[in-house]
C-alpha atoms as a PDB file:
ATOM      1  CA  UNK A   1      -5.636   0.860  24.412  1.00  0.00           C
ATOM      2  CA  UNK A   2      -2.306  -1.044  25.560  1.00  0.00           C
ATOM      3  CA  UNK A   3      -2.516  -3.380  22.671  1.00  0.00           C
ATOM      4  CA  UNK A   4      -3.547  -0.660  20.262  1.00  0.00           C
ATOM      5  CA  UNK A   5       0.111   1.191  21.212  1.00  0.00           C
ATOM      6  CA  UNK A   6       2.120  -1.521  21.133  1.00  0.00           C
ATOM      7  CA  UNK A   7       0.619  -1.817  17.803  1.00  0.00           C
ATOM      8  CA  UNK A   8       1.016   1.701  16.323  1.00  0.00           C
ATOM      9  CA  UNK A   9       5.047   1.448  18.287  1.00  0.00           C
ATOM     10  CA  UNK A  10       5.535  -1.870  16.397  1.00  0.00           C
ATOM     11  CA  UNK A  11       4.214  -0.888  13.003  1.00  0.00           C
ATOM     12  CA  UNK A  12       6.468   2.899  13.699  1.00  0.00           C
ATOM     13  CA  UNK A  13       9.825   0.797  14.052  1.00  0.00           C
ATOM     14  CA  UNK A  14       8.893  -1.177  11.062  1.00  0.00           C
ATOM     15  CA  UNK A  15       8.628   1.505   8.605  1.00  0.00           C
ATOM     16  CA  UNK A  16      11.510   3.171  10.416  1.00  0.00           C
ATOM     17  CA  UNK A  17      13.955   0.478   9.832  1.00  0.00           C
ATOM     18  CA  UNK A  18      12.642   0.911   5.753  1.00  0.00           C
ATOM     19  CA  UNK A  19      13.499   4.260   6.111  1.00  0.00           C
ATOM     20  CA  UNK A  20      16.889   4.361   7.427  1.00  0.00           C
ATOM     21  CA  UNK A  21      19.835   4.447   5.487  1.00  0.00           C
ATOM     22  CA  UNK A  22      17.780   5.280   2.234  1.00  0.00           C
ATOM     23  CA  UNK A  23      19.770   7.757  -0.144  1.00  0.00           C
ATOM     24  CA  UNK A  24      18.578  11.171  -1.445  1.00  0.00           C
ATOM     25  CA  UNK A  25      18.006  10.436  -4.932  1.00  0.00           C
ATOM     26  CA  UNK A  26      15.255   6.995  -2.628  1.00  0.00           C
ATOM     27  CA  UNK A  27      13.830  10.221  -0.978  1.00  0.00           C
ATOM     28  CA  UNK A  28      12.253  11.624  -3.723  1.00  0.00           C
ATOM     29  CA  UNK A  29      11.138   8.783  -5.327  1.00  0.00           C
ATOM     30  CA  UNK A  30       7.592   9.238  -7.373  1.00  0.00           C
ATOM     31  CA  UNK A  31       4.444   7.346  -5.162  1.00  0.00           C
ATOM     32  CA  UNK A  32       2.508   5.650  -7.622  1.00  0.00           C
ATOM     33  CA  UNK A  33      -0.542   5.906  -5.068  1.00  0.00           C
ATOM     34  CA  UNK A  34      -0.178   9.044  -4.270  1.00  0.00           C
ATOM     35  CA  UNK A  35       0.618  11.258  -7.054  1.00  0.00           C
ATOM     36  CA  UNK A  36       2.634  13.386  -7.419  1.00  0.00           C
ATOM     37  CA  UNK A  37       3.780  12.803  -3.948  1.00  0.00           C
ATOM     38  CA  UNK A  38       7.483  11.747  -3.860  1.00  0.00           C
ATOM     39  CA  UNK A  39       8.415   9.268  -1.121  1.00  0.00           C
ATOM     40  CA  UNK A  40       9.451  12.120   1.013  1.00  0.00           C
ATOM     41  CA  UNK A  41       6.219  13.602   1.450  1.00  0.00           C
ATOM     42  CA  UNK A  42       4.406  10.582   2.829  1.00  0.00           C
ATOM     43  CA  UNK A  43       6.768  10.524   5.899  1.00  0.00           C
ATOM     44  CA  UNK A  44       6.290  14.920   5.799  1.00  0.00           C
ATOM     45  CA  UNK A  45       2.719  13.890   5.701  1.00  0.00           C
ATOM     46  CA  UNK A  46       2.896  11.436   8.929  1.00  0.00           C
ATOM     47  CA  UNK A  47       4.781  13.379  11.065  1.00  0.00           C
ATOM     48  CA  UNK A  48       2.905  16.509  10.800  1.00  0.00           C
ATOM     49  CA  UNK A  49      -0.277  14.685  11.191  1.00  0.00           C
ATOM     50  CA  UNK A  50       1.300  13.250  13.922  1.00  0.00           C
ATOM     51  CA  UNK A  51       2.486  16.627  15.237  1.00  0.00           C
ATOM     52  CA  UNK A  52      -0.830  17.593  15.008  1.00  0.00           C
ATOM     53  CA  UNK A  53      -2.415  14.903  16.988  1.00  0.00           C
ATOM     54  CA  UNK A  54       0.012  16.390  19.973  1.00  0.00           C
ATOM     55  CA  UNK A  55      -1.254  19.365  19.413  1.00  0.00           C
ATOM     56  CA  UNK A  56      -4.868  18.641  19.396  1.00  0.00           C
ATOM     57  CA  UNK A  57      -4.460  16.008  22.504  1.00  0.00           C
ATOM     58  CA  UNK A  58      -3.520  18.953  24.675  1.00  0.00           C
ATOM     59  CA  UNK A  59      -6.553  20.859  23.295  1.00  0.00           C
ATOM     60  CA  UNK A  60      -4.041  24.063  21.455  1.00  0.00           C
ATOM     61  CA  UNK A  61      -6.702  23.840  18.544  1.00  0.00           C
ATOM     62  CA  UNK A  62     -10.053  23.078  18.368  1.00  0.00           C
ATOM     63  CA  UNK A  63     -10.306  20.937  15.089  1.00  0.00           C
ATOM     64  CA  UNK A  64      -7.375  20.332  12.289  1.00  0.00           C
ATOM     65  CA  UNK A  65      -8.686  23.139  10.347  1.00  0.00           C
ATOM     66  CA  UNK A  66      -8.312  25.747  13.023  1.00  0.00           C
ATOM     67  CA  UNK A  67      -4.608  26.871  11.711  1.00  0.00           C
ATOM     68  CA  UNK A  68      -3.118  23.727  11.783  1.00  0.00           C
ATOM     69  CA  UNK A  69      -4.195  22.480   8.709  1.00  0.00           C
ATOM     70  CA  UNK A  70      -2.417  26.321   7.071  1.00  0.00           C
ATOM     71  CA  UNK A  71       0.969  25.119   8.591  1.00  0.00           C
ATOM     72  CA  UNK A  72       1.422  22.098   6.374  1.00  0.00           C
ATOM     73  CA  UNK A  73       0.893  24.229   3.284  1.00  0.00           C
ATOM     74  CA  UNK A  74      -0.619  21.814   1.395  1.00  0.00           C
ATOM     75  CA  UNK A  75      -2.246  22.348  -2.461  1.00  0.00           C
ATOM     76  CA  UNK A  76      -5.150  20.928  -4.103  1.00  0.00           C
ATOM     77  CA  UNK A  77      -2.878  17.050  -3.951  1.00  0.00           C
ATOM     78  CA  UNK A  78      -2.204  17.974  -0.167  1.00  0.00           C
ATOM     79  CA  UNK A  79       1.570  17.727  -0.899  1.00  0.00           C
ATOM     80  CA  UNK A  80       3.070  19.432   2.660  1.00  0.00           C
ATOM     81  CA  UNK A  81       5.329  21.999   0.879  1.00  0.00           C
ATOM     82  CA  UNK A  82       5.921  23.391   4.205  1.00  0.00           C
ATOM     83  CA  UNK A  83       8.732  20.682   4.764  1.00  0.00           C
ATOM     84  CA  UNK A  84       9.804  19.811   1.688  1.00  0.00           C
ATOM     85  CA  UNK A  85      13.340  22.115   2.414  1.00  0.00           C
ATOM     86  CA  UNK A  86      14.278  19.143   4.568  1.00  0.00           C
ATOM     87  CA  UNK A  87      16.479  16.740   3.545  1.00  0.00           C
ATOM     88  CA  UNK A  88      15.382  12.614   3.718  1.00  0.00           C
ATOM     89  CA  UNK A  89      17.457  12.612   7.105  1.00  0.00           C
ATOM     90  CA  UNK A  90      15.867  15.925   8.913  1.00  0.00           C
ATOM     91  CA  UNK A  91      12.255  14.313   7.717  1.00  0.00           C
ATOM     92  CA  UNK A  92      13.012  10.845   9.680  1.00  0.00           C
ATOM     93  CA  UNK A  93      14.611  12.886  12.423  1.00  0.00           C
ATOM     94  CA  UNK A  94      11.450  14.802  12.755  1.00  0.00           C
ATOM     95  CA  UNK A  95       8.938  12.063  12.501  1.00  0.00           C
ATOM     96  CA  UNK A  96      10.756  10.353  15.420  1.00  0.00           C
ATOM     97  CA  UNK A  97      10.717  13.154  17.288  1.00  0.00           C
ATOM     98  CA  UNK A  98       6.826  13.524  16.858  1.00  0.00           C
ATOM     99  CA  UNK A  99       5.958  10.114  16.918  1.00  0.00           C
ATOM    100  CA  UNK A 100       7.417   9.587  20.412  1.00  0.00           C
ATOM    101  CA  UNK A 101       6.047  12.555  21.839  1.00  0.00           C
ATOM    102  CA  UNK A 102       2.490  11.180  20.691  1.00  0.00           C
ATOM    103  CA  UNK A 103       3.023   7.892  21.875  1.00  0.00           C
ATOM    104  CA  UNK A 104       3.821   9.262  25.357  1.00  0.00           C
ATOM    105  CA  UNK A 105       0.400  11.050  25.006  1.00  0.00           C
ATOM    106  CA  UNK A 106      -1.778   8.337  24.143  1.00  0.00           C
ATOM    107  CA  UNK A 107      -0.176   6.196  27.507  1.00  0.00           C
ATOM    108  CA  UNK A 108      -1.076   9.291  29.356  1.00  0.00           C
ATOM    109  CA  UNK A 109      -5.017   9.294  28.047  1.00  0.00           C
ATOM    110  CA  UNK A 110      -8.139   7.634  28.972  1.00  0.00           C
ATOM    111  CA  UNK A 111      -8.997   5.747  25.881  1.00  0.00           C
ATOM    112  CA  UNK A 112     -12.625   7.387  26.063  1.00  0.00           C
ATOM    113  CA  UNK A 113     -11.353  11.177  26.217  1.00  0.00           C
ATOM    114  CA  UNK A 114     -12.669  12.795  23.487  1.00  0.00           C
ATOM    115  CA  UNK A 115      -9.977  14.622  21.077  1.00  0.00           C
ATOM    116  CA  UNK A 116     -11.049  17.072  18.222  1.00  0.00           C
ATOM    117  CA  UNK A 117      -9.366  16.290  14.768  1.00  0.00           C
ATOM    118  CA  UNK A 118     -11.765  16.897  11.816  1.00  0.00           C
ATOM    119  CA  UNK A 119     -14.143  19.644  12.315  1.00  0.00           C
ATOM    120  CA  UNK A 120     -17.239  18.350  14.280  1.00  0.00           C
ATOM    121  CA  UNK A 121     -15.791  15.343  14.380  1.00  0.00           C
ATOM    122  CA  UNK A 122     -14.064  14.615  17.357  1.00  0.00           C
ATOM    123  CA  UNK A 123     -12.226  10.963  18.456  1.00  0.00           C
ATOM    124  CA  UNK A 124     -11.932   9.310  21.123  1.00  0.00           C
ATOM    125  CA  UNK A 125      -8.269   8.947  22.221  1.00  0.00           C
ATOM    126  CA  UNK A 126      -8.306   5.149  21.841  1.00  0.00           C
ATOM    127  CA  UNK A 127      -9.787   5.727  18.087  1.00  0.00           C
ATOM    128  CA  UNK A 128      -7.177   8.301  17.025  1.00  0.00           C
ATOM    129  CA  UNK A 129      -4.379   5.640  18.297  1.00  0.00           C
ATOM    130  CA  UNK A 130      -6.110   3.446  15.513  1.00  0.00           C
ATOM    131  CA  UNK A 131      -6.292   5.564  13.016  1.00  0.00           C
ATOM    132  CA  UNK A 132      -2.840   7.043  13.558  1.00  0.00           C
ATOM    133  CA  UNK A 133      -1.877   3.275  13.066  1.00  0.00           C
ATOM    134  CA  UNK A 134      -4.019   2.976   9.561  1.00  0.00           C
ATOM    135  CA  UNK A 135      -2.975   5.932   8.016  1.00  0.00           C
ATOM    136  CA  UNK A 136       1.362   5.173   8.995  1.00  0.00           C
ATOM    137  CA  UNK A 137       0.385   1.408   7.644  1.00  0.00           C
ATOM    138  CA  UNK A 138      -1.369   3.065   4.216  1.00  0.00           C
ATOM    139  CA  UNK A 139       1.450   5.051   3.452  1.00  0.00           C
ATOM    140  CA  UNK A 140       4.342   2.548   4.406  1.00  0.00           C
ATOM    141  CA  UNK A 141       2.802   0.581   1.350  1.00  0.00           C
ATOM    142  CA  UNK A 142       3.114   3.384  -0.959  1.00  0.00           C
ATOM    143  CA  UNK A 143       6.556   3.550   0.202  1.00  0.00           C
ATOM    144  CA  UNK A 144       6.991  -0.690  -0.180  1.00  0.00           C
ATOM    145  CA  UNK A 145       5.807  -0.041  -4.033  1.00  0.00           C
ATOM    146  CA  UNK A 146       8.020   3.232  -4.793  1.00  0.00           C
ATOM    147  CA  UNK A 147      11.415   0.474  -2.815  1.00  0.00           C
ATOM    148  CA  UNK A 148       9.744  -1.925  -5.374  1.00  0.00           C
ATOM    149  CA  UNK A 149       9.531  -4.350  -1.997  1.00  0.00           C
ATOM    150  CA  UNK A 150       6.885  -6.486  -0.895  1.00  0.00           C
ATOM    151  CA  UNK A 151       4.345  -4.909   1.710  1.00  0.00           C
ATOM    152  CA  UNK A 152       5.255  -6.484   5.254  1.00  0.00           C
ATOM    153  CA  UNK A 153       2.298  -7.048   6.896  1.00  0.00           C
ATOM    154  CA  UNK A 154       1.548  -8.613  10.315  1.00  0.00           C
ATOM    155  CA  UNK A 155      -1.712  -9.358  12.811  1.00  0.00           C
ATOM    156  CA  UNK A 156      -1.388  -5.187  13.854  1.00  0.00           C
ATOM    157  CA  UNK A 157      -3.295  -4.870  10.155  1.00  0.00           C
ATOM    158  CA  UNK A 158      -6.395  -5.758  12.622  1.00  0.00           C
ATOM    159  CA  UNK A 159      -6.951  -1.774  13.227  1.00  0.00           C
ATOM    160  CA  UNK A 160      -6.999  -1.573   9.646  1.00  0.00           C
ATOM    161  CA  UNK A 161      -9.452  -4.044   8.893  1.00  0.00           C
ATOM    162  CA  UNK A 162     -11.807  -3.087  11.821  1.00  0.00           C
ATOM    163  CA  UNK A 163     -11.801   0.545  10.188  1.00  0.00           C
ATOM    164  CA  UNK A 164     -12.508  -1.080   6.906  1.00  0.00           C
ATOM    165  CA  UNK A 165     -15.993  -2.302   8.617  1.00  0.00           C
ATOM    166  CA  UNK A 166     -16.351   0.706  11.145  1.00  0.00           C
ATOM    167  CA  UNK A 167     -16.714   3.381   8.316  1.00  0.00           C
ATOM    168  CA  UNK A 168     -19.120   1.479   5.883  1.00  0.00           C
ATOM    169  CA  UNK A 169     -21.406   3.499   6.469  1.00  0.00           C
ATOM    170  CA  UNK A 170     -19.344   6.591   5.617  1.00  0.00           C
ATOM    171  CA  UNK A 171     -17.710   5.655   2.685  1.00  0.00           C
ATOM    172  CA  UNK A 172     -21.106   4.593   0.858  1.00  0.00           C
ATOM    173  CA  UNK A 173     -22.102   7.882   1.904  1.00  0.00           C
ATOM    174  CA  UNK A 174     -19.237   9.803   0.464  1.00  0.00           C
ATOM    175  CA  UNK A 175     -19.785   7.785  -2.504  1.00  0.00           C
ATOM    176  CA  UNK A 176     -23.124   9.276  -2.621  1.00  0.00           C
ATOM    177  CA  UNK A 177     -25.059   5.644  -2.003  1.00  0.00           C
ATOM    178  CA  UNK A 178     -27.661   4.452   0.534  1.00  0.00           C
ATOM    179  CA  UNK A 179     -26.023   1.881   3.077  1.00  0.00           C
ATOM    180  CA  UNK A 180     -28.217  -0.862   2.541  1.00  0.00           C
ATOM    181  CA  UNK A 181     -29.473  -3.372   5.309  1.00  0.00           C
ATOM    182  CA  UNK A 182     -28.129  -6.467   3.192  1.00  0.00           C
ATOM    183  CA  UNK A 183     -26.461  -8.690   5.837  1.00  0.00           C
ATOM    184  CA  UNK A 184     -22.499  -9.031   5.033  1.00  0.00           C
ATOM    185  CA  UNK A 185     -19.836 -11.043   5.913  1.00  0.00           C
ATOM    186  CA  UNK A 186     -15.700 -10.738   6.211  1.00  0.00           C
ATOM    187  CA  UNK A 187     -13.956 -13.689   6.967  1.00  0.00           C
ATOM    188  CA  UNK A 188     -10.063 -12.638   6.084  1.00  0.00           C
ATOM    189  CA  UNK A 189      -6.837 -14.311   7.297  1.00  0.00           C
ATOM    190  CA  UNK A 190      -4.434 -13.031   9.178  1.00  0.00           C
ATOM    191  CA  UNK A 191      -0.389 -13.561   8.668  1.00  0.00           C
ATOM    192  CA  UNK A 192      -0.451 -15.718  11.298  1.00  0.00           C
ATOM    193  CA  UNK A 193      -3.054 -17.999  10.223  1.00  0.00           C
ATOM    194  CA  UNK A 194      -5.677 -16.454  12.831  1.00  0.00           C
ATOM    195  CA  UNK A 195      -9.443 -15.902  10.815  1.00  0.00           C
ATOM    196  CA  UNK A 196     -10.697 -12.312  11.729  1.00  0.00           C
ATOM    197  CA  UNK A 197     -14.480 -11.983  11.030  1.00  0.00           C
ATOM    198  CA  UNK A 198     -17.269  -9.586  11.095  1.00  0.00           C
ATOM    199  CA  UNK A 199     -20.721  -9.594  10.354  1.00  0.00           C
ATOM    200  CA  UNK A 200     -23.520 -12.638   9.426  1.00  0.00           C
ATOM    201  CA  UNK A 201     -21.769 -15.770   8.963  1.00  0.00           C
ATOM    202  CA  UNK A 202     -24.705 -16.983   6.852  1.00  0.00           C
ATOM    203  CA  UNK A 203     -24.918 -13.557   4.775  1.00  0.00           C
ATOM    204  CA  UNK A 204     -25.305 -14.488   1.149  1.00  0.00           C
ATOM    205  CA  UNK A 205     -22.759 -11.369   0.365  1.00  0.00           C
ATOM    206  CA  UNK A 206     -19.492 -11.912   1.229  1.00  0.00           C
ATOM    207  CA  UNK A 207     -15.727 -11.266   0.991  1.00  0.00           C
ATOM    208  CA  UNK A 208     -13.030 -13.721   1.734  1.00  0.00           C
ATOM    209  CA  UNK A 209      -9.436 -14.786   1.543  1.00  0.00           C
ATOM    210  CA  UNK A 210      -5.978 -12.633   2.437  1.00  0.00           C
ATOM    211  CA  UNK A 211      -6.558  -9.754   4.587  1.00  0.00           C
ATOM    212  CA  UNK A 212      -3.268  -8.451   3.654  1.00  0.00           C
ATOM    213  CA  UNK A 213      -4.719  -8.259   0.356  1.00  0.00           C
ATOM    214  CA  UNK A 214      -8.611  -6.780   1.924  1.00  0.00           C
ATOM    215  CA  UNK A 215      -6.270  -4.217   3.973  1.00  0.00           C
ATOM    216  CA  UNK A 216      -4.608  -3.082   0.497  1.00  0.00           C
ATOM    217  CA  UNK A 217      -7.985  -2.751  -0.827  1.00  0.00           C
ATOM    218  CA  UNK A 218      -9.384  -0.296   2.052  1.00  0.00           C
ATOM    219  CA  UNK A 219      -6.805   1.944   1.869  1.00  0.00           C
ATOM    220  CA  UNK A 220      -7.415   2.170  -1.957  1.00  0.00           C
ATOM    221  CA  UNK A 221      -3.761   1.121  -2.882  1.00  0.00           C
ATOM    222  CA  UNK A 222      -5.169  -2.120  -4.886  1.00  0.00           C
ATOM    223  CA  UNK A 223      -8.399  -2.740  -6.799  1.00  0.00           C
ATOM    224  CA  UNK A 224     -10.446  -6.044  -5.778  1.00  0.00           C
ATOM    225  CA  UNK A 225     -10.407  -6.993  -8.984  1.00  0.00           C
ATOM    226  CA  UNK A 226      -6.876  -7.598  -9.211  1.00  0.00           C
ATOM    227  CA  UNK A 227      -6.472 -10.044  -6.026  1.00  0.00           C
ATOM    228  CA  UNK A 228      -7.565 -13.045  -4.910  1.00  0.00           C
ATOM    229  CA  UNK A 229      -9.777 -11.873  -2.803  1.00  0.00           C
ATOM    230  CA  UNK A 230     -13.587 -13.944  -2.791  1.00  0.00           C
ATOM    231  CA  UNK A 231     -16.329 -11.485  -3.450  1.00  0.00           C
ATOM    232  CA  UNK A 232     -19.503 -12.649  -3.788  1.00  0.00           C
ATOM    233  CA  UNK A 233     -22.473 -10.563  -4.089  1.00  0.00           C
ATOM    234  CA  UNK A 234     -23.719  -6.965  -5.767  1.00  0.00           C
ATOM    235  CA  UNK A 235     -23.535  -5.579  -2.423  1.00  0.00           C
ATOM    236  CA  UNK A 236     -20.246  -7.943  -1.874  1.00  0.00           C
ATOM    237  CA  UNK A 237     -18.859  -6.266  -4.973  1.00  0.00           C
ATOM    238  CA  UNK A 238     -20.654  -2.576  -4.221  1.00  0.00           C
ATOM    239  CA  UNK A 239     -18.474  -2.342  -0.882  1.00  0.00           C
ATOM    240  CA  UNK A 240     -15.234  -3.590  -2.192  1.00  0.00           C
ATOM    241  CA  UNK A 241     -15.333  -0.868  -4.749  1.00  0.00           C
ATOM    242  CA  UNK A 242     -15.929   1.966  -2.305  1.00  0.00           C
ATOM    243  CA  UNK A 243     -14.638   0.827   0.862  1.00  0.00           C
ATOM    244  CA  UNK A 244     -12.186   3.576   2.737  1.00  0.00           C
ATOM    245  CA  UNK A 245     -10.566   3.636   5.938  1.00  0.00           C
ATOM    246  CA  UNK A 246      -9.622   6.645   6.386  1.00  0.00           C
ATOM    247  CA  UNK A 247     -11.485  10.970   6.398  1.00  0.00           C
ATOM    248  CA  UNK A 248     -11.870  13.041   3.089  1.00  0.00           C
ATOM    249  CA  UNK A 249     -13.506  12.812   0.281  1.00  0.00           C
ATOM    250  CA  UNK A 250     -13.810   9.862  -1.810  1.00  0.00           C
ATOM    251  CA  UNK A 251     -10.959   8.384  -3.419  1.00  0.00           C
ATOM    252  CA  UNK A 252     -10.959   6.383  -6.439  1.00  0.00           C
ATOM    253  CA  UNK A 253      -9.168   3.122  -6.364  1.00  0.00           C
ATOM    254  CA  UNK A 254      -6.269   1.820  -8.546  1.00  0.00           C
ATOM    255  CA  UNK A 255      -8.011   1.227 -12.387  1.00  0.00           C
ATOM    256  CA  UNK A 256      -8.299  -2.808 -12.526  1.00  0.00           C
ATOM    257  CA  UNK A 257      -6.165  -4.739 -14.540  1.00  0.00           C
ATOM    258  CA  UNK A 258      -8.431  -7.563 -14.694  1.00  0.00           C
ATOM    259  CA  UNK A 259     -11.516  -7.313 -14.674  1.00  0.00           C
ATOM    260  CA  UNK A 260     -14.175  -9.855 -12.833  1.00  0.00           C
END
């Protein structure tokens, strides 16, 4: 649980550091992966799911859906109209504010404690640390595109890629498909160098290569098709085209460029 909030602190002052100093007209930049979100309502987005984790951790609420979900004001795109009054420097201001207060929380948990977010779907605290961490990761690369920057990546991305594996099962599900029992295999490197692997090393299906690039591809901000990734397999090439990290329904990645 340490490691995971050093992570999710590491990965908040990151994004933070992008986000400081940016101009207005920067604020409401168009997201490419999220239309028609403007840059603005990612970080609107993180903080009041953020807020809401607070919330939920001291049990005000009994799922995300039980008012809190009505505060954010969201439409059918799940742009958080609520906040969209503030200004780029009251949304940062905000976020911090939030962000701290949940990172407080989580040091103050046992990482088994279970904390209700979607509706029947509770977390444990130590998973909702995680996946407070994909989600703040998934939408710092929309906001890297919309800068037109490179996405910084570093070893944290491990939460990301663990997800990716973790909720197989549920994104061939949402995708209406069977998980099959076809062994697989993920062998991805890390910025650092370090291999991170899961599954049957001898698995005939496999994926390979950057996991920058694999991480890009779960949160359904790049197609496989278009990196270098090493897929080989039907089921290989089945998972890469559903794979999600995060709740909802399913999304659709980016349409290929190439085409392999």
């Amino acid at each position: 649980m340490k490691d995971i909030i050093n992570d999710l602190i590491a990965e908040q002052s990151q994004v933070d550091s992008l986000l400081d100093g940016l101009t207005e007209e920067q604020w409401k930049l168009p997201l490419e992966g999220c239309k028609p979100w403007i840059l603005q309502d990612a970080v609107n987005h993180i903080a009041f799911f953020d807020y809401a984790a607070n919330r939920l951790m001291d049990h005000e609420f009994k799922d995300l859906l039980d008012g809190l979900d009505a505060e954010a004001q969201q439409d059918e795109d799940y742009v958080p109209h609520a906040f969209r009054h503030y200004t780029g420097a009251e949304t940062l201001q905000w976020w911090r504010q939030e962000r701290t207060k949940m990172v407080y929380k989580f040091m103050n948990k046992d990482p088994k404690e279970r904390i209700p977010w979607a509706p029947g779907m509770p977390m444990s605290a130590k998973s909702l640390c995680s996946a407070r961490l994909m989600e703040l990761w998934a939408h710092s690369v929309d906001i890297y595109d919309a800068l037109g920057l490179d996405v910084v990546v570093k070893d944290r991305i491990k939460s990301v890629l663990f997800l990716s594996w973790q909720a197989r099962p549920f994104a061939y599900s949402i995708n209406g498909l069977k998980l099959p029992e076809t062994p697989m295999y993920l062998e991805l490197a890390l910025p650092s160098g370090e291999i991170w692997t899961k599954g049957d090393p001898q698995a005939e299906n496999y994926i390979k290569g950057s996991a920058k690039e694999w991480a890009m591809v779960s949160v359904r901000r790049r197609n496989w098709m278009d990196t270098s990734l090493e897929v080989v397999g039907e089921e290989a090439r089945r998972y890469a085209s559903v794979v999600q990290c995060y709740a909802g329904a399913a999304d659709s990645a980016p349409e290929a460029k190439h085409q392999r």
